[in-house]
Protein backbone atom coordinates (compact mmCIF):
# COMPACT_ATOMS: atom_id res chain seq x y z
CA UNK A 1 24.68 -27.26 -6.54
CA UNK A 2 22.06 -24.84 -6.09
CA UNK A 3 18.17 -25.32 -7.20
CA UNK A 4 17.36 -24.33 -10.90
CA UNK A 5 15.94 -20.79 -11.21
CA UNK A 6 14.35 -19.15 -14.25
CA UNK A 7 14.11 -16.07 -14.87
CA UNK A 8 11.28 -13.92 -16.95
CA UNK A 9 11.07 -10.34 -18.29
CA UNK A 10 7.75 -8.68 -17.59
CA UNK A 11 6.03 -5.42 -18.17
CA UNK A 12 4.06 -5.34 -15.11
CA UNK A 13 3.78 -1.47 -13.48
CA UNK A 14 6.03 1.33 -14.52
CA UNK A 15 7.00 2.15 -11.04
CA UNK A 16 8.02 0.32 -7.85
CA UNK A 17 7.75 2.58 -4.60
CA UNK A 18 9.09 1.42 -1.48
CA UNK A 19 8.41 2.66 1.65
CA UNK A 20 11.48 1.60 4.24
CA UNK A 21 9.69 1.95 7.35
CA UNK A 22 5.64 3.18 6.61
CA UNK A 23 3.66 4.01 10.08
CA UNK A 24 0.62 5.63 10.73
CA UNK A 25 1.43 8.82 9.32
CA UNK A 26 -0.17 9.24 6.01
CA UNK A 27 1.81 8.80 2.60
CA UNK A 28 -0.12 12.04 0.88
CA UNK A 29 -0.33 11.42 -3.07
CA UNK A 30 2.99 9.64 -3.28
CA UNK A 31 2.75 9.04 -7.45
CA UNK A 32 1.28 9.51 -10.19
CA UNK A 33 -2.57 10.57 -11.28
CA UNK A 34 -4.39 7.56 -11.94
CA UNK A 35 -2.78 4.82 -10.75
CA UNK A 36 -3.53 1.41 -10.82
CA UNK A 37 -1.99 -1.14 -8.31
CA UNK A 38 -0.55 -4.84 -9.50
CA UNK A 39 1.14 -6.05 -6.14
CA UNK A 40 1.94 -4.81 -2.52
CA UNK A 41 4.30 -6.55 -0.29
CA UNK A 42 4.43 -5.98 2.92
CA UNK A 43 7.59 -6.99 4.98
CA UNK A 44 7.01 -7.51 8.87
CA UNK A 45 10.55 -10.15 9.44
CA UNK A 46 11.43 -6.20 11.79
CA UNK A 47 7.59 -6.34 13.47
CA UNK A 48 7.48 -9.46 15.03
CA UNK A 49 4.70 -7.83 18.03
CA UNK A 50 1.35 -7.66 16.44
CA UNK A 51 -0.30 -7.37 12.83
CA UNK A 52 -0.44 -4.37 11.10
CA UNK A 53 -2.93 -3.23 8.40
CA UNK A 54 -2.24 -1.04 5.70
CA UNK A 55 -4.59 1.17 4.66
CA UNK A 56 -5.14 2.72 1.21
CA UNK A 57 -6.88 6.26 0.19
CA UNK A 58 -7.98 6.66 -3.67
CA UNK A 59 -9.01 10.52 -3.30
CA UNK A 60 -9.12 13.75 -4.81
CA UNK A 61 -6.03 15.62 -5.25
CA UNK A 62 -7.26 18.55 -3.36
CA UNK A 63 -8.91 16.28 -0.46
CA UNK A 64 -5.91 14.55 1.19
CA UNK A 65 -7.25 11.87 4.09
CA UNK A 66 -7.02 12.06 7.46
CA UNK A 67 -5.49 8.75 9.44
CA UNK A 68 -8.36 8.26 12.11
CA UNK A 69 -11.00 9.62 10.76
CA UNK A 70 -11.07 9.14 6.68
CA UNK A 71 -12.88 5.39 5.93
CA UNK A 72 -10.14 3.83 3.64
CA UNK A 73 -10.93 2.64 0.31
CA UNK A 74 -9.22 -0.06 0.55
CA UNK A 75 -7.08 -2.56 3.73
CA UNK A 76 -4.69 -5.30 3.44
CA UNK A 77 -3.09 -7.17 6.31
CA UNK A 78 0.49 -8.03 6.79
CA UNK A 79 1.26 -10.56 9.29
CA UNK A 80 3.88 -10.48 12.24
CA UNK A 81 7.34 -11.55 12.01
CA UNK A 82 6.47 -12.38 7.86
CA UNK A 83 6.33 -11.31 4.45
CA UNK A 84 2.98 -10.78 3.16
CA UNK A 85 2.40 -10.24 -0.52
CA UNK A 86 -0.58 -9.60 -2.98
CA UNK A 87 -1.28 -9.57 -6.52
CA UNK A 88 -3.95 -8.26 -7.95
CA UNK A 89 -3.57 -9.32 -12.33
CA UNK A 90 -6.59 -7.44 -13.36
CA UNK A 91 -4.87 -4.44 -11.53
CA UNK A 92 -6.60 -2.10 -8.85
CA UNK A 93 -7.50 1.19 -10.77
CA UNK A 94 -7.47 4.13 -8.12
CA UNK A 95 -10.62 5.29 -8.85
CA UNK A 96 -13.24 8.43 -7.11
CA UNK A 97 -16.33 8.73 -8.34
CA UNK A 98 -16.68 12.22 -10.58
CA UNK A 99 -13.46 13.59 -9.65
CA UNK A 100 -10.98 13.93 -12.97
CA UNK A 101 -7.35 13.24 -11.13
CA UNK A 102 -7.23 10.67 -8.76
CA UNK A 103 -4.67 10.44 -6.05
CA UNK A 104 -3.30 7.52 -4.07
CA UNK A 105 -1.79 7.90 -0.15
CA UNK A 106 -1.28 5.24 2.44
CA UNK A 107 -0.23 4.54 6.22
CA UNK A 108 0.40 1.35 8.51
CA UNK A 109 -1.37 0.48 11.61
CA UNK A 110 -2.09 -1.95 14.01
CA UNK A 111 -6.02 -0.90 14.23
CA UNK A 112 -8.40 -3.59 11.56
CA UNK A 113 -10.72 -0.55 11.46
CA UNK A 114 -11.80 0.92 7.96
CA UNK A 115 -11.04 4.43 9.40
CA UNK A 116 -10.61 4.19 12.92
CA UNK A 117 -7.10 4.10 15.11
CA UNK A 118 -3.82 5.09 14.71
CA UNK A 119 -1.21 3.29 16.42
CA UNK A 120 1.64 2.57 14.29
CA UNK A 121 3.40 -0.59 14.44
CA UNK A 122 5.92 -0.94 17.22
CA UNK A 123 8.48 -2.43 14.90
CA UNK A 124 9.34 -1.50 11.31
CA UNK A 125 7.46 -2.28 8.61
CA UNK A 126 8.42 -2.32 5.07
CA UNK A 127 6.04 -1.91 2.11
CA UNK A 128 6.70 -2.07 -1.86
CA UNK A 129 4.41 -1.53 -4.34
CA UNK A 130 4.24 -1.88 -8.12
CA UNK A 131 1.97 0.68 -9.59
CA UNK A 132 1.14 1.99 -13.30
CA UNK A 133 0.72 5.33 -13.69
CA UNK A 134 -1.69 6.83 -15.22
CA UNK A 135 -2.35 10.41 -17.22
C-alpha cells in the first residue's frame, strides 16, 4: 500500500512559468509588471556535467539586460544531475529603484559571476517559477 499523502489548496502566485530548456540566452520581460517571486525550481536530472546558475534581471521595461555584461539582481544555483528548489514566503518583489513598471527576464549559465560569462549549460535545464503579478 502506498505512503499516506495529503493534499492542500493554496493561493500562492497567480502564475507558474516554465521554461523547458532555459540557456544563456536571455528570457526578456517574460510576465507581468511588478512581479513578485514565491519559488523557483530548477531541474538539472538532463545536466548531469557541471552547475549552472540562474541569473535574474528586475529592470526597466525599456532597458532589457544584456547576458555578459548586465550585473544581475539577483543568482541562484541549481546543482548537477538534481532538482534544486527555493522558496522565498515573504515573496521577492521585482523591484528598480524610481522606475514605475518593473520588468523581470532571466537566463542559465554555468559562469557564478554576477554579470560575467555566458556559457550555457551543456545539458538541459528546466526552470519553473511561481510568480504574482503585479499592476
Amino acid at each position: 500500500m502506498p505512503g499516506a499523502r495529503s493534499e492542500y489548496t493554496a493561493t500562492v502566485g497567480d502564475k507558474v512559468y516554465t521554461f523547458a530548456s532555459l540557456g544563456s540566452t536571455v528570457e526578456l520581460d517574460f510576465c507581468g509588471d511588478d512581479p513578485y517571486i514565491h519559488a523557483v525550481e530548477i531541474d538539472c536530472t538532463n545536466n548531469t556535467n557541471e552547475d549552472v546558475y540562474v541569473r535574474f534581471w528586475f529592470h526597466a521595461t525599456a532597458s532589457p539586460p544584456t547576458n555578459g555584461t548586465t550585473d544581475v539582481h539577483m543568482l541562484l544555483p541549481g546543482i548537477k544531475g538534481v532538482v534544486t528548489a527555493y522558496l522565498f514566503p515573504e515573496a521577492v518583489f521585482v523591484d528598480v529603484d524610481g522606475v514605475g513598471t518593473f520588468a523581470l527576464s532571466i537566463a542559465c549559465v554555468t559562469n557564478a559571476g554576477g554579470g560575467s560569462g555566458t556559457s550555457a549549460p551543456s545539458g538541459v535545464v528546466k526552470v519553473k517559477l511561481i510568480v504574482t503579478e503585479g499592476s
